[in-house]
C-alpha atoms as a PDB file:
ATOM      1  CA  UNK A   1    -161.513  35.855 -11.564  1.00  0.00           C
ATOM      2  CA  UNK A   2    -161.809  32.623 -11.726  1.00  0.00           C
ATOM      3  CA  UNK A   3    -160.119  29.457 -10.472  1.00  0.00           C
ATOM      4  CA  UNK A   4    -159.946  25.681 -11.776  1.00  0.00           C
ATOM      5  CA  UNK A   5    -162.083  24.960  -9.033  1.00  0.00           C
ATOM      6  CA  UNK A   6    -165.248  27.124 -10.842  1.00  0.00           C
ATOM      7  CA  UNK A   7    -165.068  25.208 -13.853  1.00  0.00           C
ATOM      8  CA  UNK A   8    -166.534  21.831 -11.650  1.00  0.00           C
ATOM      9  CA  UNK A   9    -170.358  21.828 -11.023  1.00  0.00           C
ATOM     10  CA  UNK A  10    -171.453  20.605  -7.944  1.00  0.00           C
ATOM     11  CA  UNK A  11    -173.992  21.214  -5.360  1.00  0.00           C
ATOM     12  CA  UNK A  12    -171.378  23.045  -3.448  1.00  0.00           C
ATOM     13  CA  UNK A  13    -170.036  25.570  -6.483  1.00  0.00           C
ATOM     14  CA  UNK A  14    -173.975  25.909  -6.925  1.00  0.00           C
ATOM     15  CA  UNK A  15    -174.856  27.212  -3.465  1.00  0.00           C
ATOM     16  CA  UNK A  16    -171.716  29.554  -3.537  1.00  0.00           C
ATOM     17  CA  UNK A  17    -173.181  30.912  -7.001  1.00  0.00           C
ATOM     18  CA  UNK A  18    -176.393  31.388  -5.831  1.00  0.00           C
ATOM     19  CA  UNK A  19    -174.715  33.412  -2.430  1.00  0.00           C
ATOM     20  CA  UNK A  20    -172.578  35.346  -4.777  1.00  0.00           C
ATOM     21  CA  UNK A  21    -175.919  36.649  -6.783  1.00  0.00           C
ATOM     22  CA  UNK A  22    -177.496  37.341  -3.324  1.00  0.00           C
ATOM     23  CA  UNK A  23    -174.689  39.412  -2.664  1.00  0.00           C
ATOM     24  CA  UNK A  24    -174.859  41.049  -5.869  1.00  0.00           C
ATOM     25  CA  UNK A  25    -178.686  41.828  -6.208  1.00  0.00           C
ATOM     26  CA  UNK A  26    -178.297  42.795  -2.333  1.00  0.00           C
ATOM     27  CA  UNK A  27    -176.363  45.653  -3.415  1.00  0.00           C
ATOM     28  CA  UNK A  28    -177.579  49.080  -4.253  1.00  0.00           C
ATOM     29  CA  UNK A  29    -178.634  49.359  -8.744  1.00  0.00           C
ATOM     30  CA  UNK A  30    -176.479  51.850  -9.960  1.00  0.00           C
ATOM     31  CA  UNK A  31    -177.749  51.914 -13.698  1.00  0.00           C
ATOM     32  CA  UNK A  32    -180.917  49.993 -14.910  1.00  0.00           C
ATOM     33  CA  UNK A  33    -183.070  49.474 -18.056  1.00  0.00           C
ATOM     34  CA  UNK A  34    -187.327  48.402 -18.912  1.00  0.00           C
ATOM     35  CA  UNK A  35    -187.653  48.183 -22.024  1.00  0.00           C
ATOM     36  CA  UNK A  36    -184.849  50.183 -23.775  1.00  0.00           C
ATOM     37  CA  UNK A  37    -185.234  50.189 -27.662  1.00  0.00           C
ATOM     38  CA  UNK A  38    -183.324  51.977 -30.231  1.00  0.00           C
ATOM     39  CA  UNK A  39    -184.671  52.051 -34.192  1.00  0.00           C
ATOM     40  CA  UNK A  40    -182.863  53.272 -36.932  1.00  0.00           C
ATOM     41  CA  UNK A  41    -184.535  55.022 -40.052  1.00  0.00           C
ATOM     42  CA  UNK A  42    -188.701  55.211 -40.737  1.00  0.00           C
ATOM     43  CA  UNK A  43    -191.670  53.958 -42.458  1.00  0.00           C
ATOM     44  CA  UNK A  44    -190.686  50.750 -44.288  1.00  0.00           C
ATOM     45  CA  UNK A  45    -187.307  51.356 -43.207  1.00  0.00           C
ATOM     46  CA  UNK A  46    -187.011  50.768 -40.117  1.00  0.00           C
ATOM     47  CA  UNK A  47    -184.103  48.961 -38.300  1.00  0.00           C
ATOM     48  CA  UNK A  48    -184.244  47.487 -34.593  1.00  0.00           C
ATOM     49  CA  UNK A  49    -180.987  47.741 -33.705  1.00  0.00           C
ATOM     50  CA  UNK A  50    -181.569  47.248 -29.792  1.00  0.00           C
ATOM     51  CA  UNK A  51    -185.331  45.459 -29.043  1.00  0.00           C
ATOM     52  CA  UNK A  52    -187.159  45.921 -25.545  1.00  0.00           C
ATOM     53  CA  UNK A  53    -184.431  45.061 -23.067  1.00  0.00           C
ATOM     54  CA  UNK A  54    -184.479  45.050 -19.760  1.00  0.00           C
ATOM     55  CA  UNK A  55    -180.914  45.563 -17.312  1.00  0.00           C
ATOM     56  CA  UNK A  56    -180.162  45.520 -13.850  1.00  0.00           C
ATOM     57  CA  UNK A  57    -176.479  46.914 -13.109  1.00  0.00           C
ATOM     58  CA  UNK A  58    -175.045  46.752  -9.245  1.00  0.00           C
ATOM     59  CA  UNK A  59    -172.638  48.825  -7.522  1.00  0.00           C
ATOM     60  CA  UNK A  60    -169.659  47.281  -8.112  1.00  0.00           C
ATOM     61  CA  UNK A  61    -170.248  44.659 -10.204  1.00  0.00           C
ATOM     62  CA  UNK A  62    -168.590  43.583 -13.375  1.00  0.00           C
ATOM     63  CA  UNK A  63    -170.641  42.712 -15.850  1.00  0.00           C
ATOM     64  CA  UNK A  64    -170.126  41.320 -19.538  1.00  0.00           C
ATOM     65  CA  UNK A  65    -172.526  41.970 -22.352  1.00  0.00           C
ATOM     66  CA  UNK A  66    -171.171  39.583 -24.767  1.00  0.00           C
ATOM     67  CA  UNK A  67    -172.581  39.009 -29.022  1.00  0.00           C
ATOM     68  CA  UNK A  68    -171.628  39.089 -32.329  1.00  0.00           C
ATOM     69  CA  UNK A  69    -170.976  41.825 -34.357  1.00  0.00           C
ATOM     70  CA  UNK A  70    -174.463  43.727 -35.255  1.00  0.00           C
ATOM     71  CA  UNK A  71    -176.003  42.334 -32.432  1.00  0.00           C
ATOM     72  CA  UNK A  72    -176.705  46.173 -31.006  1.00  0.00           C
ATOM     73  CA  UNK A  73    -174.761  45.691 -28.132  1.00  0.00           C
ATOM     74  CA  UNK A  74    -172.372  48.699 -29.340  1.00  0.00           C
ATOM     75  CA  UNK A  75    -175.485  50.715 -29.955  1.00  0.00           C
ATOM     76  CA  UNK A  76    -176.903  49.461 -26.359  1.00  0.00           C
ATOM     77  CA  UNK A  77    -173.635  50.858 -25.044  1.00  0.00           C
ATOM     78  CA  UNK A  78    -173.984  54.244 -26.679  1.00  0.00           C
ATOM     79  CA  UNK A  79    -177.562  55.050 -25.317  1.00  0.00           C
ATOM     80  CA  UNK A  80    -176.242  54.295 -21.929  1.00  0.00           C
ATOM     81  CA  UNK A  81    -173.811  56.865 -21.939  1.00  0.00           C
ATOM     82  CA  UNK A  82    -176.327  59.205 -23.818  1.00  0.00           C
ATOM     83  CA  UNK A  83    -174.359  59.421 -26.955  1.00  0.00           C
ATOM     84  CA  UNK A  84    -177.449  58.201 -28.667  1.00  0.00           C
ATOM     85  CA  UNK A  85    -181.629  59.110 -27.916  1.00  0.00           C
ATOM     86  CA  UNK A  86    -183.564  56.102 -26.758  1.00  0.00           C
ATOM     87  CA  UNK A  87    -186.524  55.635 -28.910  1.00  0.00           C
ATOM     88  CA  UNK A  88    -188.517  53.565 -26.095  1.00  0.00           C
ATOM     89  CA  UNK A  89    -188.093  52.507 -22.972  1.00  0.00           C
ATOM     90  CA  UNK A  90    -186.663  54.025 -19.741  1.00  0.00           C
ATOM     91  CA  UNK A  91    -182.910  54.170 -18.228  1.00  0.00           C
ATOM     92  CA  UNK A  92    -182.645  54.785 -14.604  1.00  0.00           C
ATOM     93  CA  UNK A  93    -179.216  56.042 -12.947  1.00  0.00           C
ATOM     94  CA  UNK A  94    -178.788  55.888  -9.042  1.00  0.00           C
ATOM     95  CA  UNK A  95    -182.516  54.659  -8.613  1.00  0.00           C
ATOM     96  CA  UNK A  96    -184.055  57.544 -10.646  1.00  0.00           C
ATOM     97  CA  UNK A  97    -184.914  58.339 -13.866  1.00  0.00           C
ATOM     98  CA  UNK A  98    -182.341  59.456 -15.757  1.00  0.00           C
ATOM     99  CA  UNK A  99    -182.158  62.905 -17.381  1.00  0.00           C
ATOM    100  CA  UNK A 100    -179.724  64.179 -19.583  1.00  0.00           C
ATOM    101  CA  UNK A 101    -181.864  67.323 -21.474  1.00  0.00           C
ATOM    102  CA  UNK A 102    -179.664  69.507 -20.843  1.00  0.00           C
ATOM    103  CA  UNK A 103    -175.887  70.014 -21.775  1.00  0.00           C
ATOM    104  CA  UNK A 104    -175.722  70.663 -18.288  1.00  0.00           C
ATOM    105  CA  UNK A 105    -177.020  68.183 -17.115  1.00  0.00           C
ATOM    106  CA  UNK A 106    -175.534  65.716 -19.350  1.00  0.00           C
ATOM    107  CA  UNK A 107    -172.024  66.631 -18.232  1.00  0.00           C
ATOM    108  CA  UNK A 108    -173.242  66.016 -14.647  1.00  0.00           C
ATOM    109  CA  UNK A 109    -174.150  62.475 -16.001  1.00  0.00           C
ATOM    110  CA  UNK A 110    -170.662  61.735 -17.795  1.00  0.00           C
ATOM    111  CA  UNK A 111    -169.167  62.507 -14.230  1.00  0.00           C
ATOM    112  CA  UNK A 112    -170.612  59.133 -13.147  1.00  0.00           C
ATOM    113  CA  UNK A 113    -169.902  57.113 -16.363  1.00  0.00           C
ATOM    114  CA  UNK A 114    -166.872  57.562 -18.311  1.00  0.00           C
ATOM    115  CA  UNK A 115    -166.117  54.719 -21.962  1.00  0.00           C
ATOM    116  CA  UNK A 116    -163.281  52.958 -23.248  1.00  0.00           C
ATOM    117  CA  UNK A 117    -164.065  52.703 -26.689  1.00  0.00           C
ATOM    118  CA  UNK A 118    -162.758  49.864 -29.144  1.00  0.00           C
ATOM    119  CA  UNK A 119    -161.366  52.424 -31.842  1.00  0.00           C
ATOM    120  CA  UNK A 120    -159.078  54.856 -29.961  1.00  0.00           C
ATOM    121  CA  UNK A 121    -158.620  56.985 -33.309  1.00  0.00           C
ATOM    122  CA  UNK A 122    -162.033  58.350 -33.103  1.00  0.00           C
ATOM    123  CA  UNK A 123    -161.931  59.068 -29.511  1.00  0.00           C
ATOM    124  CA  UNK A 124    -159.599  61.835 -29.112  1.00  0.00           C
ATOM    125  CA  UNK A 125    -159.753  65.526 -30.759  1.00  0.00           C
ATOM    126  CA  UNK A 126    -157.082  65.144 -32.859  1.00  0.00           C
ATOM    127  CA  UNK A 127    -156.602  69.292 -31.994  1.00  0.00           C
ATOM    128  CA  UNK A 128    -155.936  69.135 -28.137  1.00  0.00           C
ATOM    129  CA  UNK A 129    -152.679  67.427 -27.069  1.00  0.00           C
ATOM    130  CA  UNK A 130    -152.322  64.913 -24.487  1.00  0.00           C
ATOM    131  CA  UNK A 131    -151.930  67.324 -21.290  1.00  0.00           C
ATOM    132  CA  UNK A 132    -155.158  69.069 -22.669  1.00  0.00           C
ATOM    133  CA  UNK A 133    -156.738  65.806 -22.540  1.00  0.00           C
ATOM    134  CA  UNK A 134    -155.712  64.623 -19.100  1.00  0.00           C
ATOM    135  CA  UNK A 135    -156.238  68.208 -17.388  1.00  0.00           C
ATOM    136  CA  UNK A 136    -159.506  68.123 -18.785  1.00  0.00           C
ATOM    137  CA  UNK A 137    -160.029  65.151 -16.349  1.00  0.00           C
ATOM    138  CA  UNK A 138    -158.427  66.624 -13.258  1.00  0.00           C
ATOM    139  CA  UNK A 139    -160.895  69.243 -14.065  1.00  0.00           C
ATOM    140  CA  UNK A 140    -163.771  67.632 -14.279  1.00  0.00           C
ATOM    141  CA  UNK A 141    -163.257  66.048 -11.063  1.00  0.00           C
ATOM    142  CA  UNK A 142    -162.607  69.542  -9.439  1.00  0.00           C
ATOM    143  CA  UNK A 143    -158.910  70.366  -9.650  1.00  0.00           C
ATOM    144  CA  UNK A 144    -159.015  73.304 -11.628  1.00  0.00           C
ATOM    145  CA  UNK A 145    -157.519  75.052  -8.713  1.00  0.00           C
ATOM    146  CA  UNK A 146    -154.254  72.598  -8.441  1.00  0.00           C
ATOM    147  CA  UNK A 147    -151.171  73.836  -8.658  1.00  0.00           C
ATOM    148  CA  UNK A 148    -149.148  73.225 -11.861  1.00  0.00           C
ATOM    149  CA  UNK A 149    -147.107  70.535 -10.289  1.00  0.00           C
ATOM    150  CA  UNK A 150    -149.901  68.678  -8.585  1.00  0.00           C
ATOM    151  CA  UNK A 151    -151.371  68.659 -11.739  1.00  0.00           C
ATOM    152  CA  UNK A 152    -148.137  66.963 -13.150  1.00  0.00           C
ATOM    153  CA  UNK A 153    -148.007  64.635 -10.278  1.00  0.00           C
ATOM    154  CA  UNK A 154    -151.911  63.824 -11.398  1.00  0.00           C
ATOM    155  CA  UNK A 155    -150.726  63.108 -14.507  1.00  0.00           C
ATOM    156  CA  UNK A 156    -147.676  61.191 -14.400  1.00  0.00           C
ATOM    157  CA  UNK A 157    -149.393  58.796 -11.853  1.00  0.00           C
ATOM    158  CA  UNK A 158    -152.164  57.735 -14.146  1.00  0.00           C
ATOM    159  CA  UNK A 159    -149.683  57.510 -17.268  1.00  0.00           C
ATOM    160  CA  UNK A 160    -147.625  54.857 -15.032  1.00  0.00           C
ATOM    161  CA  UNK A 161    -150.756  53.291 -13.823  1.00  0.00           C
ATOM    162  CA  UNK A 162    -151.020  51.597 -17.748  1.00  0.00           C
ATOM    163  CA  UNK A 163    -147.188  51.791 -17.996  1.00  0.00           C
ATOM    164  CA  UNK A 164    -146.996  54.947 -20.144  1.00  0.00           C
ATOM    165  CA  UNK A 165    -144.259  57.568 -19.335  1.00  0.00           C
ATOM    166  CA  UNK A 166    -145.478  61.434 -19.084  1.00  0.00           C
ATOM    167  CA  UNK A 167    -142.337  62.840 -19.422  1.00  0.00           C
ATOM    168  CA  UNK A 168    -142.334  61.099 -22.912  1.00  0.00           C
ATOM    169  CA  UNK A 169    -146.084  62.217 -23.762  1.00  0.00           C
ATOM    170  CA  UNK A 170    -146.422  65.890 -22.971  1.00  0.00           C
ATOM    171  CA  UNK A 171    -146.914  68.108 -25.847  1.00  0.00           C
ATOM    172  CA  UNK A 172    -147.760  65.407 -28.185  1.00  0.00           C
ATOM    173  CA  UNK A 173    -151.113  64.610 -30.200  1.00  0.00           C
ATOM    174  CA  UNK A 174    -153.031  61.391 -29.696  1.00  0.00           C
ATOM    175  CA  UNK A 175    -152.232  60.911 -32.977  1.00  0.00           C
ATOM    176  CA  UNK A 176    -148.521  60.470 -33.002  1.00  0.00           C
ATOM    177  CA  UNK A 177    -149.102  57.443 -30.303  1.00  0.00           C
ATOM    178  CA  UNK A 178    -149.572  53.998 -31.595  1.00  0.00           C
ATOM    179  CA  UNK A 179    -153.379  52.451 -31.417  1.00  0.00           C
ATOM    180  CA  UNK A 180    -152.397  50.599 -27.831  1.00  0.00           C
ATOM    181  CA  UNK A 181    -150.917  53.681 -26.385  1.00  0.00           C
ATOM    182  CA  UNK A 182    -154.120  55.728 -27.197  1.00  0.00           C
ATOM    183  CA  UNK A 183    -155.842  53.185 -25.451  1.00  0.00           C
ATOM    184  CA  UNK A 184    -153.704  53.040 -22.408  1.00  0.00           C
ATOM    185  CA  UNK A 185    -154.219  56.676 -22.843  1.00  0.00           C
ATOM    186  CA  UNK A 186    -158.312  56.181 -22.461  1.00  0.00           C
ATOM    187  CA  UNK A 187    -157.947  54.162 -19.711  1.00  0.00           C
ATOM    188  CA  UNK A 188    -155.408  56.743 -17.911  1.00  0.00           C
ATOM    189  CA  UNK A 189    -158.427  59.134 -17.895  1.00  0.00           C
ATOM    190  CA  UNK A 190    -160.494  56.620 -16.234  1.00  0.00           C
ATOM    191  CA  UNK A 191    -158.092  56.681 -13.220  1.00  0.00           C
ATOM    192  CA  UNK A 192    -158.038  59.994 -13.348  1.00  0.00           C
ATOM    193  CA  UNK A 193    -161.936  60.259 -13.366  1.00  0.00           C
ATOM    194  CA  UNK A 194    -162.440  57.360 -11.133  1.00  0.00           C
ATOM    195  CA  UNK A 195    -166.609  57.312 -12.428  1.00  0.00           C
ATOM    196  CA  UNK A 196    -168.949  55.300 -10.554  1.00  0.00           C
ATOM    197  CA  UNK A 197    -169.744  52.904 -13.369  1.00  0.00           C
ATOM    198  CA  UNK A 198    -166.866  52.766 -16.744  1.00  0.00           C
ATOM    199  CA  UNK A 199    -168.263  50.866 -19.688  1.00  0.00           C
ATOM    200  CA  UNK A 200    -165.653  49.563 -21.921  1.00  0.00           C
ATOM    201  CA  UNK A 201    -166.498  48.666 -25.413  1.00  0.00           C
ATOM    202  CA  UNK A 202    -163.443  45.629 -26.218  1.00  0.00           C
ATOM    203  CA  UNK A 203    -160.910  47.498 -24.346  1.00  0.00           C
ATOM    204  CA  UNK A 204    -157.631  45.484 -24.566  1.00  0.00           C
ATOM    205  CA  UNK A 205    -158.570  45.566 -28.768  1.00  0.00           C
ATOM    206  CA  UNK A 206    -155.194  46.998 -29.931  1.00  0.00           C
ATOM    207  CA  UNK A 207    -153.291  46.216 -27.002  1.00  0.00           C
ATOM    208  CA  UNK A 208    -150.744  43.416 -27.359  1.00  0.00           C
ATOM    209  CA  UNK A 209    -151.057  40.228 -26.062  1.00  0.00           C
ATOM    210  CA  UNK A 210    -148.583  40.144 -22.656  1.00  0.00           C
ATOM    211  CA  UNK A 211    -149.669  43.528 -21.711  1.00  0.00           C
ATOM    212  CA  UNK A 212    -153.817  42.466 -21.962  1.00  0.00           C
ATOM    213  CA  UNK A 213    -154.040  40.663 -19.006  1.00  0.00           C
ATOM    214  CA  UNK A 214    -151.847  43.462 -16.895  1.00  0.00           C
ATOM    215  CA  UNK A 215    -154.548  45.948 -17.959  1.00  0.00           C
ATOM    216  CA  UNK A 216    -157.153  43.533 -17.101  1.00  0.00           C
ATOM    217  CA  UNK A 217    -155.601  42.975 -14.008  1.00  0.00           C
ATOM    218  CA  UNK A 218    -155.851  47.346 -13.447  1.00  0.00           C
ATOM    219  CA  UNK A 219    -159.072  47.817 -14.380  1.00  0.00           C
ATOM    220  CA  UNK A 220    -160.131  45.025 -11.950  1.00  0.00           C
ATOM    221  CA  UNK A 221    -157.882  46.815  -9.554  1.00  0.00           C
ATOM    222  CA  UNK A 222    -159.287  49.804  -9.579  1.00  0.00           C
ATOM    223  CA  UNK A 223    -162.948  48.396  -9.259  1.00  0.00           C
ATOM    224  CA  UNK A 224    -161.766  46.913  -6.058  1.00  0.00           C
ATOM    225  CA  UNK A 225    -160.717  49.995  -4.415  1.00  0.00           C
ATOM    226  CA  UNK A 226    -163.685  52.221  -6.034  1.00  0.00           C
ATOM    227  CA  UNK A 227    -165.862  50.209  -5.979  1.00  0.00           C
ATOM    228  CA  UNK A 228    -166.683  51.223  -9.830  1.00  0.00           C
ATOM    229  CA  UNK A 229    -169.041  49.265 -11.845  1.00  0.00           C
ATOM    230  CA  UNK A 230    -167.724  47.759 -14.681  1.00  0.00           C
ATOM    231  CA  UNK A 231    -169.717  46.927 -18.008  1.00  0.00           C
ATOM    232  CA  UNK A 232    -167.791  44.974 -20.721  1.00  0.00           C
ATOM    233  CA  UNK A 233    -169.123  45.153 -24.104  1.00  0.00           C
ATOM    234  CA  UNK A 234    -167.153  41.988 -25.801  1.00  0.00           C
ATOM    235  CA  UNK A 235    -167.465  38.969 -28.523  1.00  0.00           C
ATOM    236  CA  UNK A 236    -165.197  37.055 -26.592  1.00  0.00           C
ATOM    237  CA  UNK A 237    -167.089  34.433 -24.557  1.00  0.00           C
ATOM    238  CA  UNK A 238    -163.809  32.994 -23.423  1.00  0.00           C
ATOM    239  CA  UNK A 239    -162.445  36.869 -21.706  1.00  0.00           C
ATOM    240  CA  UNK A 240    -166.306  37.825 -20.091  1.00  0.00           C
ATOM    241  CA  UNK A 241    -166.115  34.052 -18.509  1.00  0.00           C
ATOM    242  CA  UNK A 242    -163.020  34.677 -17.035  1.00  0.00           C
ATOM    243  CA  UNK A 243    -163.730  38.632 -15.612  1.00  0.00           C
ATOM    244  CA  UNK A 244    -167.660  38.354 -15.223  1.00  0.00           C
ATOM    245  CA  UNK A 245    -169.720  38.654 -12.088  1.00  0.00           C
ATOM    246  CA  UNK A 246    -173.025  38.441 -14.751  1.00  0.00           C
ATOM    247  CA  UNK A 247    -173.211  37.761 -18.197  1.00  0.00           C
ATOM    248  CA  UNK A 248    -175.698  39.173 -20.593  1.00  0.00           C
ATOM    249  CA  UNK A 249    -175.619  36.936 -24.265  1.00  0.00           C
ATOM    250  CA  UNK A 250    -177.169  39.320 -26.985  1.00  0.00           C
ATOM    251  CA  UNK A 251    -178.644  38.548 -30.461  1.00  0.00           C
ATOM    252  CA  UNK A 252    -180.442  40.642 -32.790  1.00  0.00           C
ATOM    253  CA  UNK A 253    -180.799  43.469 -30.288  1.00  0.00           C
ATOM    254  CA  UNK A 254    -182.151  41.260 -27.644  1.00  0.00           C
ATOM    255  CA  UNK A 255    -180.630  39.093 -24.772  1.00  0.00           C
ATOM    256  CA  UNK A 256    -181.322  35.695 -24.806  1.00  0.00           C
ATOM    257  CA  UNK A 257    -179.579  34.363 -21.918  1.00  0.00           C
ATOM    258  CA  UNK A 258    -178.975  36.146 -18.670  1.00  0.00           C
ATOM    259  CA  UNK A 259    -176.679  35.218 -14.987  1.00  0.00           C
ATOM    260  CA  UNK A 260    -173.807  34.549 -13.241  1.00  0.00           C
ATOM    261  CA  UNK A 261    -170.897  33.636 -15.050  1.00  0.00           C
ATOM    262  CA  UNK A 262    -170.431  30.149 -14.596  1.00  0.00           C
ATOM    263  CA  UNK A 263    -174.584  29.720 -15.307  1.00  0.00           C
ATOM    264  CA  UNK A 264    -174.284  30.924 -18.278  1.00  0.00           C
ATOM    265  CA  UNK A 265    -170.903  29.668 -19.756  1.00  0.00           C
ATOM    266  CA  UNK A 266    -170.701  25.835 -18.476  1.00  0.00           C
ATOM    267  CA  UNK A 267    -174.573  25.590 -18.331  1.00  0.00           C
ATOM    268  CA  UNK A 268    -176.013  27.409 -21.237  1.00  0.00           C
ATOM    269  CA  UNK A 269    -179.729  27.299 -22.067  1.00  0.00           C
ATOM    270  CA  UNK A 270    -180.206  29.182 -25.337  1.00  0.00           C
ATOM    271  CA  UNK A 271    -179.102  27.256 -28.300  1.00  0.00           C
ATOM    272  CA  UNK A 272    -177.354  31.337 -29.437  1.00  0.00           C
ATOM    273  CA  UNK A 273    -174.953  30.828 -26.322  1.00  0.00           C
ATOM    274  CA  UNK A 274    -174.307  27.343 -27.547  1.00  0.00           C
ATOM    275  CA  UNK A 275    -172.981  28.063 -30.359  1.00  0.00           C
ATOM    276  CA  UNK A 276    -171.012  31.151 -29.291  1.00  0.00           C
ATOM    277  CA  UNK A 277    -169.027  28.521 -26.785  1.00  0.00           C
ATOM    278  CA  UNK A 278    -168.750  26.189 -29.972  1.00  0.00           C
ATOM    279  CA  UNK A 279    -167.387  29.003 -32.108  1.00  0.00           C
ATOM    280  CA  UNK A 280    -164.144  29.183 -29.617  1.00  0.00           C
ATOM    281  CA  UNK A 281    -161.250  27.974 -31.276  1.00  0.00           C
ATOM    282  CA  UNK A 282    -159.261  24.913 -29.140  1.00  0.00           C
ATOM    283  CA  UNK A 283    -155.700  24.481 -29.900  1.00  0.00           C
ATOM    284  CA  UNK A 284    -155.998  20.856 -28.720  1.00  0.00           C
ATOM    285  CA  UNK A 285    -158.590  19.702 -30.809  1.00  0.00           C
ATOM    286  CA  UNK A 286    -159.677  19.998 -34.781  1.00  0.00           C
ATOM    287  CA  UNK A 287    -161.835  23.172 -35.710  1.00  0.00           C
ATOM    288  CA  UNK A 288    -165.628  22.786 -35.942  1.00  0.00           C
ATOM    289  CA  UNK A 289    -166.290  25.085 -39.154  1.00  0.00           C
ATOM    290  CA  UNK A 290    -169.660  23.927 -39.098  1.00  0.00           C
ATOM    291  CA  UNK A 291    -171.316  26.319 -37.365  1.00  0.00           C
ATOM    292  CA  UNK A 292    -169.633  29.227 -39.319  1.00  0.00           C
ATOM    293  CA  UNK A 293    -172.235  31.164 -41.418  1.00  0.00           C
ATOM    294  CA  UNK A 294    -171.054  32.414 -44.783  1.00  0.00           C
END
C-alpha cells in the first residue's frame, strides 16, 4: 500500500520504483499472454471485444487491470480463467502453455486460479446450500477424507476470516444472504482454496463502505502469507493506485498504458489514463463535467 511519501517524485522514489520492478520481473511468471484476442459474432459482424494483448503476471504480485465499462477487461478476465475460448493468441500458466481440453484438465487448472466475481447472484447454484458450497472447497483441495468436525472447523474459520458467522449460515441458500454476504461468502472460498493466482472482478462491489477496506486489508493478507497472485479487474483508478504493484489501463480491448503504480497514476503517458485520473471526483474542488461523454 501506499504511503504519503509515494505520492512525491524524486530521483530517490524513482530508483526505489525501478528496484521494486526488478524485484517483480525477477520473480518466477505465473500466468502470461502474446497476443490474446477474443471476437464476438462473424462476417460483417464481428466484435473485438479483447484486441492482441500481451501480459506478464508474477508470483505474487498484485496487479490492477483498470477501464471503463466495455473496455473487454471483464471478457479478458473470463478467458483467463477459461470460462471463455480464446479466438487468437496464446495463454501460458506456470511457464507452459496452457491447456484446458479436457474437463479434466480444466478442473486441474481452476485449482490454481479461483474468481471473485462483481455480481455474487450469478455465482452460486442457487440449488446447493452454503455447506455444499464450502465442502466443495475443502474438497477440492483434498479433504474429502476429514472428519465431520474438521470440516466444521474448516468452515467456521474462513466464515470469520470476512466476519461471517457459520453457526448462523449452515443450511441456508446463497440466496437468502444479502449481496455483501454472498460476496464475503466468495471470498471465504478463496481462503479455503488458497489458489496460486485469485482474479477478482470489483470485489468489494456490494460490500459497504467501513467493511471495504477490512476486506482489502484480507485479501492483501492472505497474498502475503501465500504468496497468491492477485489480479484486480476495476474502474476505479483511485482503489488499483492505492493496492497495485502494476497497473494495466485498458481501452477498446487494448492496453494503452502499462507499469508500476506510481508510473502510471502520477506520471501518465496516454492521453486515455489522463482522463480516467480527471474523471475522479474531488470533494475539495468543483467537478470537471467536461470530459463526461453523453
Amino acid at each position: 500500500m501506499k504511503t504519503n511519501e509515494s505520492c512525491v517524485i524524486s530521483p530517490e522514489n524513482q530508483s526505489v520504483q525501478i528496484r521494486h520492478l526488478e524485484d517483480i520481473q525477477s520473480r518466477p511468471s505465473c500466468l502470461r499472454g502474446k497476443g490474446v484476442t477474443k471476437i464476438f459474432g462473424t462476417g460483417g459482424k464481428q466484435t473485438v471485444a479483447v484486441d492482441h494483448v500481451d501480459f506478464d503476471f508474477h508470483e505474487g504480485e498484485l496487479v490492477s487491470i483498470v477501464g471503463e465499462s466495455g473496455s473487454g477487461k471483464t471478457t479478458l478476465s473470463k478467458m483467463l480463467l477459461g470460462l471463455l475460448n480464446v479466438t487468437e493468441g496464446e495463454i501460458f500458466y506456470q511457464g507452459k502453455l496452457r491447456d484446458i481440453s479436457t474437463a479434466k484438465k480444466k478442473r486441474e487448472y481452476w485449482k490454481g486460479i479461483q474468481a471473485i466475481f462483481q455480481d455474487p447472484f450469478s455465482s452460486f447454484n442457487v440449488f446447493n446450500k452454503i455447506d455444499t458450497v464450502l465442502l466443495d472447497c475443502i474438497n477440492m483441495c483434498g479433504g474429502r477424507h476429514f472428519s465431520k468436525e474438521k470440516k466444521i472447523e474448516l468452515m467456521t474459520e474462513a466464515c470469520c476470516f470476512v466476519n461471517l458467522k457459520y453457526a448462523e449460515l449452515t443450511n441456508k441458500y446463497p440466496f437468502e444472504l444479502s449481496g455483501g454476504q454472498m460476496q464475503r461468502l466468495m471470498i471465504a472460498r478463496v481462503f479455503l482454496l488458497k489458489p496460486k493466482i485469485l482474479l477478482a472482478d470489483e470485489p468489494t462491489s456490494m460490500i459497504d463502505a467501513c467493511s471495504r477496506a477490512t476486506i482489502l486489508d484480507m485479501l492483501l493478507h492472505l497474498r502475503d502469507e501465500t504468496g497468491m497472485t492477485i489480479l484486480f479487474i476495476t474502474h476505479d483508478i483511485g482503489l488499483s493506485y492505492y493496492i497495485s504493484d502494476d497497473v494495466y489501463i485498458m481501452e477498446h480491448g487494448k492496453f494503452v498504458e502499462h507499469g508500476t503504480a506510481d508510473e502510471v497514476i502520477l506520471a501518465p503517458k496516454a492521453d486515455y489514463t489522463k482522463r480516467l485520473i480527471s474523471d475522479v471526483p474531488k470533494i475539495y474542488e468543483p467537478w470537471d463535467l467536461s470530459t463526461v461523454k453523453y
